[in-house]
Protein backbone atom coordinates (compact mmCIF):
# COMPACT_ATOMS: atom_id res chain seq x y z
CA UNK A 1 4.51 23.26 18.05
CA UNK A 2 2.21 20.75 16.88
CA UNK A 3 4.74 18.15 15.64
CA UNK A 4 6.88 18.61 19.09
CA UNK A 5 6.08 15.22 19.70
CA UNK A 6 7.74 13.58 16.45
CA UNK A 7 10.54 15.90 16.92
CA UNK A 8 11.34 15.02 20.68
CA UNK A 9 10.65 10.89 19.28
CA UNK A 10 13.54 11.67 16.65
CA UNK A 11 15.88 12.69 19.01
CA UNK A 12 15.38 9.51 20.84
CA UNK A 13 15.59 7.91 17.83
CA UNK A 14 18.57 9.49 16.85
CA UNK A 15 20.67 8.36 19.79
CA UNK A 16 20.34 4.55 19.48
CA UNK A 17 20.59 5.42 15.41
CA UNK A 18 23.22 3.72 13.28
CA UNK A 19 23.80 3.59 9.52
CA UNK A 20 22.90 -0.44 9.15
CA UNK A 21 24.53 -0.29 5.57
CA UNK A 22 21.15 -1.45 4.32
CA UNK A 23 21.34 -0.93 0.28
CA UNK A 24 18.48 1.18 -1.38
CA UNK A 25 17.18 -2.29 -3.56
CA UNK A 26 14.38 -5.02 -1.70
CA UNK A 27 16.69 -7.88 -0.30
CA UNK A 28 14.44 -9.97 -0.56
CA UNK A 29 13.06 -8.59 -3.80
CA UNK A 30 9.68 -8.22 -2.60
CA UNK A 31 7.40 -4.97 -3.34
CA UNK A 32 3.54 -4.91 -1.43
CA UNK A 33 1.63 -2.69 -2.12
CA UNK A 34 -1.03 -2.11 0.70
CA UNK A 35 -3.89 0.46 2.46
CA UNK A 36 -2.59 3.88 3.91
CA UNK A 37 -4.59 1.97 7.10
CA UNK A 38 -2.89 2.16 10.24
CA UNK A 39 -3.96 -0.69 11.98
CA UNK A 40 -1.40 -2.63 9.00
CA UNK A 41 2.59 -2.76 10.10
CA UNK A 42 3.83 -4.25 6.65
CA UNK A 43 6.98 -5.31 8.09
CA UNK A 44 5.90 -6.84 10.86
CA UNK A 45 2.95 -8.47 8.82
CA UNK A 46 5.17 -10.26 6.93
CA UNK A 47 8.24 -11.11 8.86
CA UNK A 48 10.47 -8.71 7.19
CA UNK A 49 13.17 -5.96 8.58
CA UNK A 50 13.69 -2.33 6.95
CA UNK A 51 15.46 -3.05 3.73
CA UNK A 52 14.23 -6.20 2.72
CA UNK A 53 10.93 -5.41 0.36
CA UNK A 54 9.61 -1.80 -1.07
CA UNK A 55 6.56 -0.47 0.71
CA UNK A 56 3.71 1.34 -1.78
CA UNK A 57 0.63 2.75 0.80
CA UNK A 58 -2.50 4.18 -0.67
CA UNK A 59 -6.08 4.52 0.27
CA UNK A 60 -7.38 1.09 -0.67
CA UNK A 61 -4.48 -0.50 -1.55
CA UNK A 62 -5.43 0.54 -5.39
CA UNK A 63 -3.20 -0.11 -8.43
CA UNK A 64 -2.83 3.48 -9.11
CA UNK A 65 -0.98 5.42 -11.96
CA UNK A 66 1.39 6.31 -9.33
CA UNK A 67 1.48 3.17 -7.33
CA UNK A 68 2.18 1.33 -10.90
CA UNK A 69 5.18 4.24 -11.58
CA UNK A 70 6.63 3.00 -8.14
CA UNK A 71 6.39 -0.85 -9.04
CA UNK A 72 7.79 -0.03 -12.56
CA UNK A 73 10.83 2.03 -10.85
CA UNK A 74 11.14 -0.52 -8.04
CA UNK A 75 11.23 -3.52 -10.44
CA UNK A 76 13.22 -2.40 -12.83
CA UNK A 77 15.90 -0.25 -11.33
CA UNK A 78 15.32 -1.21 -7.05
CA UNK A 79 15.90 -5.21 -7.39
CA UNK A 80 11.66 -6.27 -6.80
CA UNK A 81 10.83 -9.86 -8.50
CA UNK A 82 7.79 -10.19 -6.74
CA UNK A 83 4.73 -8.13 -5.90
CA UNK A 84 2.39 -8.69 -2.83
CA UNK A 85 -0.81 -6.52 -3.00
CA UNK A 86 -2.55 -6.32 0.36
CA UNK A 87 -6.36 -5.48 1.15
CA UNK A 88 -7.62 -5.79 4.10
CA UNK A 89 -11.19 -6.49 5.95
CA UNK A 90 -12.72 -3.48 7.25
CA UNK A 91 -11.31 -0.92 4.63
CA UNK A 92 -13.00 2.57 4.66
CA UNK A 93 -12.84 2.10 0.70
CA UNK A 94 -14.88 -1.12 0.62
CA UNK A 95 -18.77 -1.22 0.39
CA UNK A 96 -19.38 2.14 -0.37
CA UNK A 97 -19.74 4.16 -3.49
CA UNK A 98 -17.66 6.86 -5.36
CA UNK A 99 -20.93 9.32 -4.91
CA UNK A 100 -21.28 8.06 -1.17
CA UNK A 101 -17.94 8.91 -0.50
CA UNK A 102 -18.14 12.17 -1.83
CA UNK A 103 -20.88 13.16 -0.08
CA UNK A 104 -19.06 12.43 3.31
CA UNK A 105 -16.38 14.02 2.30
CA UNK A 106 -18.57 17.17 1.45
CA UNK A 107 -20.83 16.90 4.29
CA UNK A 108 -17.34 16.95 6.04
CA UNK A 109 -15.74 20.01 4.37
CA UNK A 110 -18.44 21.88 3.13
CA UNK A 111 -16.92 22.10 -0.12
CA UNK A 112 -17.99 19.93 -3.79
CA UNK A 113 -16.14 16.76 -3.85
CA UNK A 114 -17.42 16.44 -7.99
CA UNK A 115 -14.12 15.42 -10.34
CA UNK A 116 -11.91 13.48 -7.19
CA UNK A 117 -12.20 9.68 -8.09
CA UNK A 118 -11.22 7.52 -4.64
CA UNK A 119 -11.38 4.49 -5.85
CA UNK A 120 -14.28 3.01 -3.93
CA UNK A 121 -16.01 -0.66 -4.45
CA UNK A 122 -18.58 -2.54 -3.37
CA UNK A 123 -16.56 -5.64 -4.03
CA UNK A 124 -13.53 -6.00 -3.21
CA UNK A 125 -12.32 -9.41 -4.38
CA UNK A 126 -12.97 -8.17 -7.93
CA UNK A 127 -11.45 -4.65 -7.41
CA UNK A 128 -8.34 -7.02 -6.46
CA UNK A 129 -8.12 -9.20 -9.08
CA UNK A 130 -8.82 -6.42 -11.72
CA UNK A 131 -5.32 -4.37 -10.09
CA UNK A 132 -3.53 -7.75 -9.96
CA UNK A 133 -4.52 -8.21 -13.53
CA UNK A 134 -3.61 -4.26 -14.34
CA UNK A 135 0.38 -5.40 -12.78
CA UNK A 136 0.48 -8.19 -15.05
CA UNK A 137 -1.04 -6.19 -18.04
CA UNK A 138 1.70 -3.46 -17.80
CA UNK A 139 4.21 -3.28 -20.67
CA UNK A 140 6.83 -2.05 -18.64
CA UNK A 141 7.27 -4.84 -16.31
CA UNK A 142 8.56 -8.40 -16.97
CA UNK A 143 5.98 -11.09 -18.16
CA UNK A 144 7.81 -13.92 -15.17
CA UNK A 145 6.83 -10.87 -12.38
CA UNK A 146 5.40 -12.76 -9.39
CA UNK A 147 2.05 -10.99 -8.26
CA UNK A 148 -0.31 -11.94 -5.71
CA UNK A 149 -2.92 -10.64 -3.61
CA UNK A 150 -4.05 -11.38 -0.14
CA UNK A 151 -6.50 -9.83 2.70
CA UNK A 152 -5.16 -8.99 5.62
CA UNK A 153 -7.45 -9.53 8.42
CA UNK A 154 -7.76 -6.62 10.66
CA UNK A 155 -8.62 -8.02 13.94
CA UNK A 156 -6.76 -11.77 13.85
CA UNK A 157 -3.47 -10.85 11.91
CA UNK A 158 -4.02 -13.53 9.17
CA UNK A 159 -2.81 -13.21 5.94
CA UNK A 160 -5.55 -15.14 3.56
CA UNK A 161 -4.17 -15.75 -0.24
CA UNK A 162 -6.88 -14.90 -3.35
């Protein structure tokens, strides 16, 4: 099978496995939202175990309708007082446009990309402030939420406040 190797990894997994006890809210009442990326280890990023903050992960690290229902849901219900948003340097959404995009993806697929919006930009400080600003904007979280945004660099590990 093709996902033999995630299986037989889980059954590894499962032997050192125990239930920690860890509640479902952030411990340390921390939410970051970052890029689907790979190269990015939230956790480890920032010093934290599993259980202290609520991870969001999209292409971009965009301030999404659905990214913003998970920080609503996650603030209000899931113990989050704070909100970390994380680009990083060498994103495959930065510096290109929503038609360039599109066109790889159709010279990819062979099919019409028209009608998908991925959230491109060409500058990505702005495109950060503007979802930092969208967070702060939203009726249905609390006017004292904490909400910052950094750039994680890629290739030193930094983590560089904007």
């Amino acid at each position: 099978m093709i996902f033999d190797d995630l299986l037989d990894a889980n059954r590894r997994y499962r032997t050192e496995f125990h239930d920690s006890g860890v509640e479902g809210t952030a411990a340390r009442g921390l939410a970051v939202l970052t890029c689907i990326d790979s190269r990015i280890d939230p956790l480890a990023m920032l010093g934290l175990r599993a259980g202290d903050a609520k991870i969001i992960r999209n292409a971009g690290a965009r301030v999404t309708e659905d990214s913003l229902r998970s920080l609503i849901l996650a603030v209000n219900l899931l113990g989050v007082t704070r909100v970390c948003v994380v680009a990083h340097t060498n994103c495959a959404m930065v510096d290109s446009t929503e038609n360039e995009i599109r066109a790889r993806i159709e010279a990819q697929r062979g099919v019409v990309a028209a009608g998908w919006d991925f959230l491109a930009t060409t500058d990505q400080l702005a495109t950060l402030h503007h979802d930092i600003d969208r967070i702060e904007r939203c009726p249905l979280l609390p006017p004292d939420l904490e909400v910052a945004g950094f750039i994680f660099d890629v290739h030193s590990g930094a983590l560089l406040p904007v």
